[in-house]
Structures are given as structure tokens and as C-alpha cells.
N, C-alpha and C. Protein backbone atom coordinates (compact mmCIF):
# COMPACT_ATOMS: atom_id res chain seq x y z
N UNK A 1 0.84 -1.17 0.00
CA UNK A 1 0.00 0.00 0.00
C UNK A 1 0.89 1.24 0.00
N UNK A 2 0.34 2.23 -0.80
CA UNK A 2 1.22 3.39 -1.03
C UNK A 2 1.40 4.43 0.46
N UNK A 3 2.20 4.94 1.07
CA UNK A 3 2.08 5.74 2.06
C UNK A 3 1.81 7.22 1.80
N UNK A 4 1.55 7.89 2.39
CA UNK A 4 1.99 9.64 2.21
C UNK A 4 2.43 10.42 3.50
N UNK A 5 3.38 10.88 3.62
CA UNK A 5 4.06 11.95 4.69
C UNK A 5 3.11 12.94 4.62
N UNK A 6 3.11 12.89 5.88
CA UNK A 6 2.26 14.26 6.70
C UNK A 6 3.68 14.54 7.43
N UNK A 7 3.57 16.11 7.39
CA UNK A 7 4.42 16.72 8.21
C UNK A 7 3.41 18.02 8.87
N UNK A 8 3.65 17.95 10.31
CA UNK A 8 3.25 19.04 10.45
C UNK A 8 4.11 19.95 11.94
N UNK A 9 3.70 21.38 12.05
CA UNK A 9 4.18 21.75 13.32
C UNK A 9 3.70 21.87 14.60
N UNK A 10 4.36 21.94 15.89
CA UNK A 10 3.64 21.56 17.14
C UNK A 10 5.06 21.91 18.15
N UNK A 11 4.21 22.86 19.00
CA UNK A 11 5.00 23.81 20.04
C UNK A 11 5.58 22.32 20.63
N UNK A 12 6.97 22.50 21.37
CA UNK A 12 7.50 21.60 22.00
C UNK A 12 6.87 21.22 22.94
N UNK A 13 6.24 21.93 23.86
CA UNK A 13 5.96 21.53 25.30
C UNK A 13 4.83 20.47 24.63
N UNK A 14 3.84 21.01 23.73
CA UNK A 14 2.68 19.81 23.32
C UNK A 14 3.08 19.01 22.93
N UNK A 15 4.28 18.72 22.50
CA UNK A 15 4.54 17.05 22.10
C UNK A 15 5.46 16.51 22.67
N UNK A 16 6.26 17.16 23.71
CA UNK A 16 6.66 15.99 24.25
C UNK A 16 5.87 15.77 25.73
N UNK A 17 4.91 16.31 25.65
CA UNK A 17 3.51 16.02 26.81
C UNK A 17 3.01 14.63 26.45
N UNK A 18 2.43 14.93 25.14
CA UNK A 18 2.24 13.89 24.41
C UNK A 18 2.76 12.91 23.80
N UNK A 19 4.13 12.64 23.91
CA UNK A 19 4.69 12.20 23.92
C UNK A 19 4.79 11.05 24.80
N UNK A 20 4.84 11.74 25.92
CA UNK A 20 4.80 10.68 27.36
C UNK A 20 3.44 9.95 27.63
N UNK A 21 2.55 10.81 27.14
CA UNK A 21 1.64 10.12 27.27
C UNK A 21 1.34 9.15 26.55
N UNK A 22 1.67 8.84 25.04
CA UNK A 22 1.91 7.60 24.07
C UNK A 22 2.51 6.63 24.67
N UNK A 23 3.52 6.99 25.06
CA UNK A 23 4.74 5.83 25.54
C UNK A 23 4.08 5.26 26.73
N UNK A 24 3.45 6.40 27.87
CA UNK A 24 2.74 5.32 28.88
C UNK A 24 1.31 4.55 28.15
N UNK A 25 1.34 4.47 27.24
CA UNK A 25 0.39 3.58 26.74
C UNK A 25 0.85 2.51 25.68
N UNK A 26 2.47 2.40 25.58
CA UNK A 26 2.86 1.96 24.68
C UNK A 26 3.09 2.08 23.21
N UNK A 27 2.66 3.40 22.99
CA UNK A 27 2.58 3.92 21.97
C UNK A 27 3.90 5.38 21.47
N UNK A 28 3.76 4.98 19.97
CA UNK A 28 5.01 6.27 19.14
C UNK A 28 3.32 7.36 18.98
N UNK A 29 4.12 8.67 19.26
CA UNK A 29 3.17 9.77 18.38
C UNK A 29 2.97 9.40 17.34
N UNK A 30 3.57 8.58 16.50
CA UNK A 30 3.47 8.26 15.19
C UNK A 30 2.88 7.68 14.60
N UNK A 31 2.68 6.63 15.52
CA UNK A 31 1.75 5.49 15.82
C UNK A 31 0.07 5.65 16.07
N UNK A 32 0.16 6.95 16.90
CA UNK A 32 -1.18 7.48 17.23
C UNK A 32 -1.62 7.80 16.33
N UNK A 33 -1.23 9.09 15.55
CA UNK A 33 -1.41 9.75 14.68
C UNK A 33 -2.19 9.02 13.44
N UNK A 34 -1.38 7.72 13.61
CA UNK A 34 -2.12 6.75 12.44
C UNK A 34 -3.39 6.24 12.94
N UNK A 35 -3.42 5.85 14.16
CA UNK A 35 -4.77 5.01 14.82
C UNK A 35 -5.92 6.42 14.59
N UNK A 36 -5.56 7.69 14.75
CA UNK A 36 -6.56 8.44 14.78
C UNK A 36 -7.11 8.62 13.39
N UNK A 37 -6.24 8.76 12.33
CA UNK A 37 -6.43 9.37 11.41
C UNK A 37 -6.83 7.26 10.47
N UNK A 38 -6.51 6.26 10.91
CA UNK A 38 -6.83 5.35 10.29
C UNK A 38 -8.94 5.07 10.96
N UNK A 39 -9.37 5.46 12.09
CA UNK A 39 -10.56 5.81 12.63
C UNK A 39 -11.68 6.07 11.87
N UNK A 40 -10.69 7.67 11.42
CA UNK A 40 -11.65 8.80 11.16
C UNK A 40 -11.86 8.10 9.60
N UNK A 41 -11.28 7.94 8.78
CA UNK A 41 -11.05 7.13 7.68
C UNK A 41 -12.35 5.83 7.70
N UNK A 42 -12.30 4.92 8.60
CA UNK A 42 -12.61 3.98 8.39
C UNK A 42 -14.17 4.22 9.26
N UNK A 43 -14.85 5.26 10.05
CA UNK A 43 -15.93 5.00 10.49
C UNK A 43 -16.55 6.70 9.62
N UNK A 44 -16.03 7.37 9.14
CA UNK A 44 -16.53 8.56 8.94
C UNK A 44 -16.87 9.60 9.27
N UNK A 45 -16.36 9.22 10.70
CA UNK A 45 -16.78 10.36 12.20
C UNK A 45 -15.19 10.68 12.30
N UNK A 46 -15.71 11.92 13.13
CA UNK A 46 -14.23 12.76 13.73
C UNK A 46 -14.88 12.94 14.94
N UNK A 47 -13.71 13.21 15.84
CA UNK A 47 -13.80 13.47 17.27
C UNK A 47 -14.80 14.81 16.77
N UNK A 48 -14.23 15.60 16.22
CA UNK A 48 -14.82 16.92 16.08
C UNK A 48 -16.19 17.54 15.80
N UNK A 49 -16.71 16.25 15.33
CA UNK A 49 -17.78 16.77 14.57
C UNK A 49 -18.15 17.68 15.73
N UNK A 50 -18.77 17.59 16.12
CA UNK A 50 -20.04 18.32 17.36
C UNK A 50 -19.38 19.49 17.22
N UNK A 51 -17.89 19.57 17.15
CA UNK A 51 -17.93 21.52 17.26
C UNK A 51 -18.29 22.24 15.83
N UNK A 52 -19.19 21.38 14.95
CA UNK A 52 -19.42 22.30 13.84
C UNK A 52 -21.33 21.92 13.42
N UNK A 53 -21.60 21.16 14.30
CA UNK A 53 -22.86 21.52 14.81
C UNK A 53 -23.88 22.43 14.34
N UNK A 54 -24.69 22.41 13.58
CA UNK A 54 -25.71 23.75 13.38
C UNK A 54 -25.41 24.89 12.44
N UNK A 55 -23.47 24.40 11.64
CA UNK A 55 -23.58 25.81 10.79
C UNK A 55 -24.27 24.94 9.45
């Protein structure tokens, strides 16, 4: 299967917060990043919806 790089930016303190918090779950940011974005992909929902609600 073909991949594609996402790059994006993110203040230090937020990722290596998050950071730690991956790893205490066993997890790479990298790793997450995929579970979230393989989710949203595969059920059609985003965490987000609800904040766009009513426009």
C-alpha cells in the first residue's frame, strides 16, 4: 500500500507532553497519529464533529 508523509508543526511543550503520554500507553506519536487518522477514515466520524454543529 502506497504511504503519504504528513508533516506538520507543534510547540515543543505539546509534544513531548504527548509524547509521554503515548509511551505510557505503549505507543510512538506516530503510531497514534495513524490510529486516529486510520478511525476517522474507516468509520466517517471525527472526534470533532459536534464543534461544527448547526452551521
Amino acid at each position: 500500500m502506497a504511504e503519504k508523509l504528513i508533516q506538520l508543526r507543534v510547540e515543543d511543550t505539546v509534544k513531548d507532553r504527548a509524547d509521554e503520554i503515548f509511551k505510557s500507553q505503549g505507543l510512538t506519536t506516530q503510531t497514534a497519529i495513524k490510529i486516529f487518522l486510520t478511525q476517522v477514515a474507516n468509520t466517517g466520524q471525527s472526534p470533532f464533529d459536534h464543534l461544527f454543529e448547526g452551521k
